[in-house]
PDB file of N, CA and C in Angstrom:
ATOM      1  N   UNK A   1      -3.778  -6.587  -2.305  1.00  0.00           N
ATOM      2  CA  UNK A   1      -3.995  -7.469  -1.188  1.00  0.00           C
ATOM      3  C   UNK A   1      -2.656  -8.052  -0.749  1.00  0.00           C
ATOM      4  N   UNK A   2      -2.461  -7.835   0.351  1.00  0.00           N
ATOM      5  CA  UNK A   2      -1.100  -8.655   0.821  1.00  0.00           C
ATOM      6  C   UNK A   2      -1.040  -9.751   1.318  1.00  0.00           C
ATOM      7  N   UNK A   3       0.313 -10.563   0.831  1.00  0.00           N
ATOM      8  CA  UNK A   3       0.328 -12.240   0.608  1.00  0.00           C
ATOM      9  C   UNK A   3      -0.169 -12.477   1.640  1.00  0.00           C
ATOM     10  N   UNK A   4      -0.604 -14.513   2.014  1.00  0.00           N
ATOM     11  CA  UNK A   4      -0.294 -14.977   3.095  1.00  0.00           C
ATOM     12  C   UNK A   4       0.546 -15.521   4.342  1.00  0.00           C
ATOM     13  N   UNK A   5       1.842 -15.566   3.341  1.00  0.00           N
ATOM     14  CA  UNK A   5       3.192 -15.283   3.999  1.00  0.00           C
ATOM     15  C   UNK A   5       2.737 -14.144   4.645  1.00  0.00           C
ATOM     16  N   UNK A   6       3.004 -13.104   4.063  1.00  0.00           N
ATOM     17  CA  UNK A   6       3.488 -11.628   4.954  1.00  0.00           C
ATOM     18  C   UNK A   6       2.578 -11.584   5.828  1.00  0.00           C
ATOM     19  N   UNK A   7       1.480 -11.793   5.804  1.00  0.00           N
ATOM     20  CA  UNK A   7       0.475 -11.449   7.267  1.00  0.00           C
ATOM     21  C   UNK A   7       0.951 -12.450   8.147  1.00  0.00           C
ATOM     22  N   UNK A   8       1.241 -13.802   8.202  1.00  0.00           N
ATOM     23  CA  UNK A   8       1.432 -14.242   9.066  1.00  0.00           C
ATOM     24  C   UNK A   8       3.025 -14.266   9.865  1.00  0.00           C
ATOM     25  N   UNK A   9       3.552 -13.795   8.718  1.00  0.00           N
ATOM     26  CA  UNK A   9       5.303 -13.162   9.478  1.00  0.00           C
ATOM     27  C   UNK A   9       4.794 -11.706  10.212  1.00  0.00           C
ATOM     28  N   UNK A  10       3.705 -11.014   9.968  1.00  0.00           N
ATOM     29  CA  UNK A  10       3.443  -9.399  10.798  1.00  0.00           C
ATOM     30  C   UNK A  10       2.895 -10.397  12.146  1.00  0.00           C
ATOM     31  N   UNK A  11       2.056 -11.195  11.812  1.00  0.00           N
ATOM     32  CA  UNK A  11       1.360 -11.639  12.886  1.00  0.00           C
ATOM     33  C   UNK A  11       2.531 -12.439  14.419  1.00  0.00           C
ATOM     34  N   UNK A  12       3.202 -13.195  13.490  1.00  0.00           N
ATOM     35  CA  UNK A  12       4.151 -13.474  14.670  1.00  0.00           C
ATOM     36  C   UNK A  12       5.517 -12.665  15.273  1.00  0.00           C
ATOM     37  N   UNK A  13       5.493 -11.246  14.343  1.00  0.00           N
ATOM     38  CA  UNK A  13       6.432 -10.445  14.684  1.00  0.00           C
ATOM     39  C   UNK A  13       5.371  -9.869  16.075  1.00  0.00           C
ATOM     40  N   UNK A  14       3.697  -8.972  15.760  1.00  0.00           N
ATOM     41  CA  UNK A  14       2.843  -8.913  16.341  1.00  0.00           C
ATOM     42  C   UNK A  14       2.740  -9.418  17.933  1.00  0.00           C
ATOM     43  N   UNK A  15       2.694 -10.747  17.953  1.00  0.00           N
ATOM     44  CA  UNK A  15       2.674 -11.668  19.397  1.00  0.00           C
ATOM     45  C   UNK A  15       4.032 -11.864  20.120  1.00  0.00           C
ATOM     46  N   UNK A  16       4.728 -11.414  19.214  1.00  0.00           N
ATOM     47  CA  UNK A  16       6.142 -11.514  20.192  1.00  0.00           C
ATOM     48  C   UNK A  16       6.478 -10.541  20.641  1.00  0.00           C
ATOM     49  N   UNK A  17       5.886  -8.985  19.988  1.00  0.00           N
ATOM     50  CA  UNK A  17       5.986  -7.929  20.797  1.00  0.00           C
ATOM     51  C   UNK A  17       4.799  -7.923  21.596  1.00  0.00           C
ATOM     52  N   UNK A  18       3.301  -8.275  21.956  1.00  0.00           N
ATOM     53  CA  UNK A  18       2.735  -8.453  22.530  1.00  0.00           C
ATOM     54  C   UNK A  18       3.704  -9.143  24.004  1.00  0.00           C
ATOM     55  N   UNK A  19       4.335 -10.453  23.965  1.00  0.00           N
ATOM     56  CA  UNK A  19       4.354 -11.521  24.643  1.00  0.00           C
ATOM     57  C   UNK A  19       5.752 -10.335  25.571  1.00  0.00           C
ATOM     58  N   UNK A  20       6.986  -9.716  24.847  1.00  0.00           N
ATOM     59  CA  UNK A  20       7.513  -8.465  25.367  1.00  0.00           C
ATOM     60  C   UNK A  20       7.249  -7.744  26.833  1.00  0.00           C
ATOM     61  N   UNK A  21       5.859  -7.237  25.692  1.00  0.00           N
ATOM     62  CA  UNK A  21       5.309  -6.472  26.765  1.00  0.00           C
ATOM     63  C   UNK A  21       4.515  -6.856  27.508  1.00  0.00           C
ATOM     64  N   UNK A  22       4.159  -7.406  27.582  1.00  0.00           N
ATOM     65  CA  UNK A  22       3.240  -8.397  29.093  1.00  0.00           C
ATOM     66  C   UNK A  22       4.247  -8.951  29.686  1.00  0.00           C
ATOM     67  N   UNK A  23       5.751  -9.287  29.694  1.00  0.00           N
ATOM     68  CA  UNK A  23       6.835  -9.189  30.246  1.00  0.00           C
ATOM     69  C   UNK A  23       7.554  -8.518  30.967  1.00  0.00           C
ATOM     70  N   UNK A  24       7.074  -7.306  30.857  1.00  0.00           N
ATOM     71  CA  UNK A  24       8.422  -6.082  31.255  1.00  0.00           C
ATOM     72  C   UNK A  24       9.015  -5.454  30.205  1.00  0.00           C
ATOM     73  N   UNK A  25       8.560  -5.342  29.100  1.00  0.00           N
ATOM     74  CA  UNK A  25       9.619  -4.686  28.270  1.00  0.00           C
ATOM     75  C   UNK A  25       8.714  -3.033  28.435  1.00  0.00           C
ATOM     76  N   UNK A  26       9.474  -2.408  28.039  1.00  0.00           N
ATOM     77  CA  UNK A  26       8.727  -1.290  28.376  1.00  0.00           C
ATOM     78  C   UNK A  26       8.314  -0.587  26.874  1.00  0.00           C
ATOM     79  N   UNK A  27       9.073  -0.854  25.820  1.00  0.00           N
ATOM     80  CA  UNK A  27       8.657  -0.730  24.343  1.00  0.00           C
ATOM     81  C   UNK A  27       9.469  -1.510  23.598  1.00  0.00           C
ATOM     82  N   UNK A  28       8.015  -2.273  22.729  1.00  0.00           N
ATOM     83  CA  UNK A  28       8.325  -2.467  21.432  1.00  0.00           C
ATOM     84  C   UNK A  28       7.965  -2.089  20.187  1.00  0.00           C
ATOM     85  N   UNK A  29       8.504  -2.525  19.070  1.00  0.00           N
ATOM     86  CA  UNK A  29       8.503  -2.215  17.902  1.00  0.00           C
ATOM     87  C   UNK A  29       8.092  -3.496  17.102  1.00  0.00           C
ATOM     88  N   UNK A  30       6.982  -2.679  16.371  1.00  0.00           N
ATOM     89  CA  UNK A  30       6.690  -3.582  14.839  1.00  0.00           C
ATOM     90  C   UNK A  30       5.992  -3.433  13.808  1.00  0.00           C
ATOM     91  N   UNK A  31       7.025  -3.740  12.991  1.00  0.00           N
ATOM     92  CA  UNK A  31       6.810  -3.763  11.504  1.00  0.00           C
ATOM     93  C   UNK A  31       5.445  -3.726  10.680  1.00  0.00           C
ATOM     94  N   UNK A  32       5.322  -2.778  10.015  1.00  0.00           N
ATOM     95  CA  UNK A  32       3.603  -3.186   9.658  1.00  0.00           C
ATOM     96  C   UNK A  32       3.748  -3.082   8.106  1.00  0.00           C
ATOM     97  N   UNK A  33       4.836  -3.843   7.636  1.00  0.00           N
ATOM     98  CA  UNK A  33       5.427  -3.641   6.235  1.00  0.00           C
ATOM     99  C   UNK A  33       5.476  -2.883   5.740  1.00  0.00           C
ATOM    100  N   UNK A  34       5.603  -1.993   4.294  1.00  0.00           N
ATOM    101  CA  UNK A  34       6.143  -1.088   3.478  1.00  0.00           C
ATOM    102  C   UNK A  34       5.989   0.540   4.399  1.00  0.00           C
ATOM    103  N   UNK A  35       5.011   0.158   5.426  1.00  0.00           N
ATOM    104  CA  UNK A  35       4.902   1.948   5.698  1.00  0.00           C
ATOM    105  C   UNK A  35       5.762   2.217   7.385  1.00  0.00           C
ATOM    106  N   UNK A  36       6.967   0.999   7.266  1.00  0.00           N
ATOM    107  CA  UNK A  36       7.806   1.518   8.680  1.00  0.00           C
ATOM    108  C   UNK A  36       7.623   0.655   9.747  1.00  0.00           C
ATOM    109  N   UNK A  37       7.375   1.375  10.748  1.00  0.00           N
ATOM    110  CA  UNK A  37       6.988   0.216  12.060  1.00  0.00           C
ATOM    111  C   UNK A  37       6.388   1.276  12.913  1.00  0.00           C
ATOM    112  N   UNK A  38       5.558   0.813  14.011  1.00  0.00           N
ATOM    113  CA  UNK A  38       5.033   1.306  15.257  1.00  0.00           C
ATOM    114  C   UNK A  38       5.612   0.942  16.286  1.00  0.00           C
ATOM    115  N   UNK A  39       5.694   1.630  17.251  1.00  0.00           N
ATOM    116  CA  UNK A  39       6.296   1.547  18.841  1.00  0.00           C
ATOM    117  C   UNK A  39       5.114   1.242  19.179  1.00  0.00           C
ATOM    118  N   UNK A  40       4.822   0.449  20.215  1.00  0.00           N
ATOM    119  CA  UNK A  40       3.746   0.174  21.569  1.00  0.00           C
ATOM    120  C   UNK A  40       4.649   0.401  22.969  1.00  0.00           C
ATOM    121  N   UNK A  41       3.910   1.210  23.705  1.00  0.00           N
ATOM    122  CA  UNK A  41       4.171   0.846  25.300  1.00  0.00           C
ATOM    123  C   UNK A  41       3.325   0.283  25.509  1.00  0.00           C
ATOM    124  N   UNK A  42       3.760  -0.406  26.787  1.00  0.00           N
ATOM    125  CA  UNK A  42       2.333  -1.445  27.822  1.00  0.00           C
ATOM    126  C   UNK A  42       1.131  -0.551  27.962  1.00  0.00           C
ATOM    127  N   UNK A  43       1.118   0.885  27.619  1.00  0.00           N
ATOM    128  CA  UNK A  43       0.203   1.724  27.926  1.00  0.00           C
ATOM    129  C   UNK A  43      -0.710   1.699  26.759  1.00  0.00           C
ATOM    130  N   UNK A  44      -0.186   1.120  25.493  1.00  0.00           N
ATOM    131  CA  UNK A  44      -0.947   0.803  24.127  1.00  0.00           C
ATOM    132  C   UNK A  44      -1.252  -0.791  24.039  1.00  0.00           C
ATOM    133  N   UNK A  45      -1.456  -1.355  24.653  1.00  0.00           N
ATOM    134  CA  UNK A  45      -1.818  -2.846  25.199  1.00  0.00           C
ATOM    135  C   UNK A  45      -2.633  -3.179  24.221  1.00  0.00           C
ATOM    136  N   UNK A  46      -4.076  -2.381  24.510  1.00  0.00           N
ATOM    137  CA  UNK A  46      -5.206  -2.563  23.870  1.00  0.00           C
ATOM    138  C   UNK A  46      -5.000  -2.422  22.606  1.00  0.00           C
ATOM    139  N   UNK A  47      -4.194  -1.283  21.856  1.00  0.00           N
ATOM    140  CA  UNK A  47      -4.033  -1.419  20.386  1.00  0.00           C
ATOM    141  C   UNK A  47      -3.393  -2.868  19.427  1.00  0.00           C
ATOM    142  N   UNK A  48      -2.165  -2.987  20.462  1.00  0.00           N
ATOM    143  CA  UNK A  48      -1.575  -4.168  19.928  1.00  0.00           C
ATOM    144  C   UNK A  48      -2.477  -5.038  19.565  1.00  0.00           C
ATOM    145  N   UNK A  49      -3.299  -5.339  20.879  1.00  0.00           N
ATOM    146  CA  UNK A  49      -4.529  -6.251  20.799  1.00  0.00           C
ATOM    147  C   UNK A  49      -5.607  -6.402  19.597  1.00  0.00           C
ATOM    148  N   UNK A  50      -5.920  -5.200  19.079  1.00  0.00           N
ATOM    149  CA  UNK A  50      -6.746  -4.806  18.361  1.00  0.00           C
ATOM    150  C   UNK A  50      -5.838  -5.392  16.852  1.00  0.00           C
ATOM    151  N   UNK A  51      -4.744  -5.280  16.454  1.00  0.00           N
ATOM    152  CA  UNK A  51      -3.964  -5.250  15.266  1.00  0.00           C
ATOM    153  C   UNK A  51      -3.824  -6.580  15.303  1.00  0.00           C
ATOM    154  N   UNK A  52      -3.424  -7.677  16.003  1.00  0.00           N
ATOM    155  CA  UNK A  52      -3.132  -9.282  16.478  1.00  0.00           C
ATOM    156  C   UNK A  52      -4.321  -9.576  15.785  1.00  0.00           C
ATOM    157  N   UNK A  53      -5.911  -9.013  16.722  1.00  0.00           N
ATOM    158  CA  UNK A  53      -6.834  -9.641  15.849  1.00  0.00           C
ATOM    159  C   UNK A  53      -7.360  -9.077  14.993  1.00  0.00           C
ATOM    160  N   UNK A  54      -6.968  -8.229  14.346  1.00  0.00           N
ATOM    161  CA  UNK A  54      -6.921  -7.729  12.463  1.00  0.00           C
ATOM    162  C   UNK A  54      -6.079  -8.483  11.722  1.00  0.00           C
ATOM    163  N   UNK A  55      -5.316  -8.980  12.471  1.00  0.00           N
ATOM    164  CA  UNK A  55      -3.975 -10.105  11.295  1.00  0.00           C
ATOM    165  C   UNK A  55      -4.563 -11.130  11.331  1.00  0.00           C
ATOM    166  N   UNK A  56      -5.269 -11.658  12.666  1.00  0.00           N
ATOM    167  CA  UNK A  56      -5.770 -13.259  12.683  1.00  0.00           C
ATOM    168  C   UNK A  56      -7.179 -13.221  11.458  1.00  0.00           C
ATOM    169  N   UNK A  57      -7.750 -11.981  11.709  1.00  0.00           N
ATOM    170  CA  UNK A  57      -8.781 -12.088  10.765  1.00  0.00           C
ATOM    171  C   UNK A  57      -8.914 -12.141   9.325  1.00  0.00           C
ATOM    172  N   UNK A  58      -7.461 -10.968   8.589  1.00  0.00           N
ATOM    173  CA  UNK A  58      -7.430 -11.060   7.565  1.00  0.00           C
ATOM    174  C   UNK A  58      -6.460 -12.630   7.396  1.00  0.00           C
ATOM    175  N   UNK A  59      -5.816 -13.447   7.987  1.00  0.00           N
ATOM    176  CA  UNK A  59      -5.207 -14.706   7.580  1.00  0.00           C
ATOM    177  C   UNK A  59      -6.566 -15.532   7.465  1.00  0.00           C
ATOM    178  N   UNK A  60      -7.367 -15.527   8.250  1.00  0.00           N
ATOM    179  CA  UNK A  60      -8.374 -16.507   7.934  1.00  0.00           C
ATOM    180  C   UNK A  60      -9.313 -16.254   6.557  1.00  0.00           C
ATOM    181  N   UNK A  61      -9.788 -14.815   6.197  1.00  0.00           N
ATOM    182  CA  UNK A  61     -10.168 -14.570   5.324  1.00  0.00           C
ATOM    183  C   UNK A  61      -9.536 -15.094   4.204  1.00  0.00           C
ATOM    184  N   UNK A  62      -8.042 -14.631   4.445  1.00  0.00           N
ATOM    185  CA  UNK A  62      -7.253 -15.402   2.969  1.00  0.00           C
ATOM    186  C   UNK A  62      -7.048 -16.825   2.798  1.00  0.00           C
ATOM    187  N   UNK A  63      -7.717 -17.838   3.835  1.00  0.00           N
ATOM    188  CA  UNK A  63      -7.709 -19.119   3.909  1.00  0.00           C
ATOM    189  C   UNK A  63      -8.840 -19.278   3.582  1.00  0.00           C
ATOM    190  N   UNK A  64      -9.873 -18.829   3.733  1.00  0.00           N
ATOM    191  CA  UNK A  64     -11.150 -19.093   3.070  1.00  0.00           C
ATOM    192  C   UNK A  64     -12.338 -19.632   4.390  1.00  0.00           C
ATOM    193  N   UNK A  65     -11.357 -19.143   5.660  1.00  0.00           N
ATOM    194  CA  UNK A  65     -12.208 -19.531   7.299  1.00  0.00           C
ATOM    195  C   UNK A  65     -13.458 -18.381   7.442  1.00  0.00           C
ATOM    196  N   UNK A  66     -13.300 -17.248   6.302  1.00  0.00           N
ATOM    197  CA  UNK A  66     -14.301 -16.264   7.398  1.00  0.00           C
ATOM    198  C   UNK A  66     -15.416 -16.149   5.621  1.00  0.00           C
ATOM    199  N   UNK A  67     -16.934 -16.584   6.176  1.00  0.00           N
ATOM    200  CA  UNK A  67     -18.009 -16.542   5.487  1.00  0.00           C
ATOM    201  C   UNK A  67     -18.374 -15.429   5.903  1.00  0.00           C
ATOM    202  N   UNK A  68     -19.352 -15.133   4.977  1.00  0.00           N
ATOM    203  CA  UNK A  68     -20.698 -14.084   4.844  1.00  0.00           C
ATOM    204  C   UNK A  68     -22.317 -14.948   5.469  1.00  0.00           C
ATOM    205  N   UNK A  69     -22.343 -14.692   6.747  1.00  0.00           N
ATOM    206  CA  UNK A  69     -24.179 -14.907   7.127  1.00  0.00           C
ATOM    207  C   UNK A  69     -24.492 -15.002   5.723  1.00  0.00           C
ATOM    208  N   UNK A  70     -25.581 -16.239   5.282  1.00  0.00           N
ATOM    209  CA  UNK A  70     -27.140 -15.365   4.597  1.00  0.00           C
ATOM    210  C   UNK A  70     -27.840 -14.281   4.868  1.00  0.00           C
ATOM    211  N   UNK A  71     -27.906 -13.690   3.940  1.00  0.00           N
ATOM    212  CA  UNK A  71     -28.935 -12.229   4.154  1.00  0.00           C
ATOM    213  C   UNK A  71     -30.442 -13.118   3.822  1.00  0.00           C
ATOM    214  N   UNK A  72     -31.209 -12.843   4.480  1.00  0.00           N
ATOM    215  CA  UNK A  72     -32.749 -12.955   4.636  1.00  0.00           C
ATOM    216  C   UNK A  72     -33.716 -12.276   4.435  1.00  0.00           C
ATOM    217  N   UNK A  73     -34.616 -12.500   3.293  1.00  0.00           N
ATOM    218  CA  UNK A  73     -35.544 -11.052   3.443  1.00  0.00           C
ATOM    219  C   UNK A  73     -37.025 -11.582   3.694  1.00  0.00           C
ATOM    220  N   UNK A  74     -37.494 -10.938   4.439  1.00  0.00           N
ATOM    221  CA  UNK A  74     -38.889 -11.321   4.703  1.00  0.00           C
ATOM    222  C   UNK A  74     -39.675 -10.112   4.333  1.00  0.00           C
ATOM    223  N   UNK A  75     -41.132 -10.677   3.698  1.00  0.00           N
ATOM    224  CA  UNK A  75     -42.122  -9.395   3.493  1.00  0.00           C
ATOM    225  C   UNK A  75     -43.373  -9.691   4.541  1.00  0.00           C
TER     226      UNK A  75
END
């Protein structure tokens, strides 16, 4: 499982290449720790998007923000 440091240093490396490219940059790069980095163009928008809120989710999980519903059983 990786620390809570490191997700939230991917996460704000994450939004600043987001914030980039909704700028004008035409590619960025970022780090997704031990396995290198990814390029995004503005044309991968939606992915970035998708990874931002995979980091926000696993930081909250490791804070103890994201529960499990009750499961319910009815006969």
């Amino acid at each position: 499982m990786t620390d809570l440091a490191i997700l939230q240093s991917r996460l704000t490396e994450a939004e600043d290449a987001y914030h980039l490219l909704m700028t004008g940059a035409k590619e960025v790069s970022v780090n997704i720790g031990g396995y290198g980095a990814v390029s995004y163009q503005s044309a991968d928008v939606a992915n970035l998007e998708k990874y931002i809120a995979h980091l926000k989710f696993d930081i909250q999980r490791k804070q103890g923000g994201v529960r499990r519903k009750p499961i319910y059983v009815e006969f």
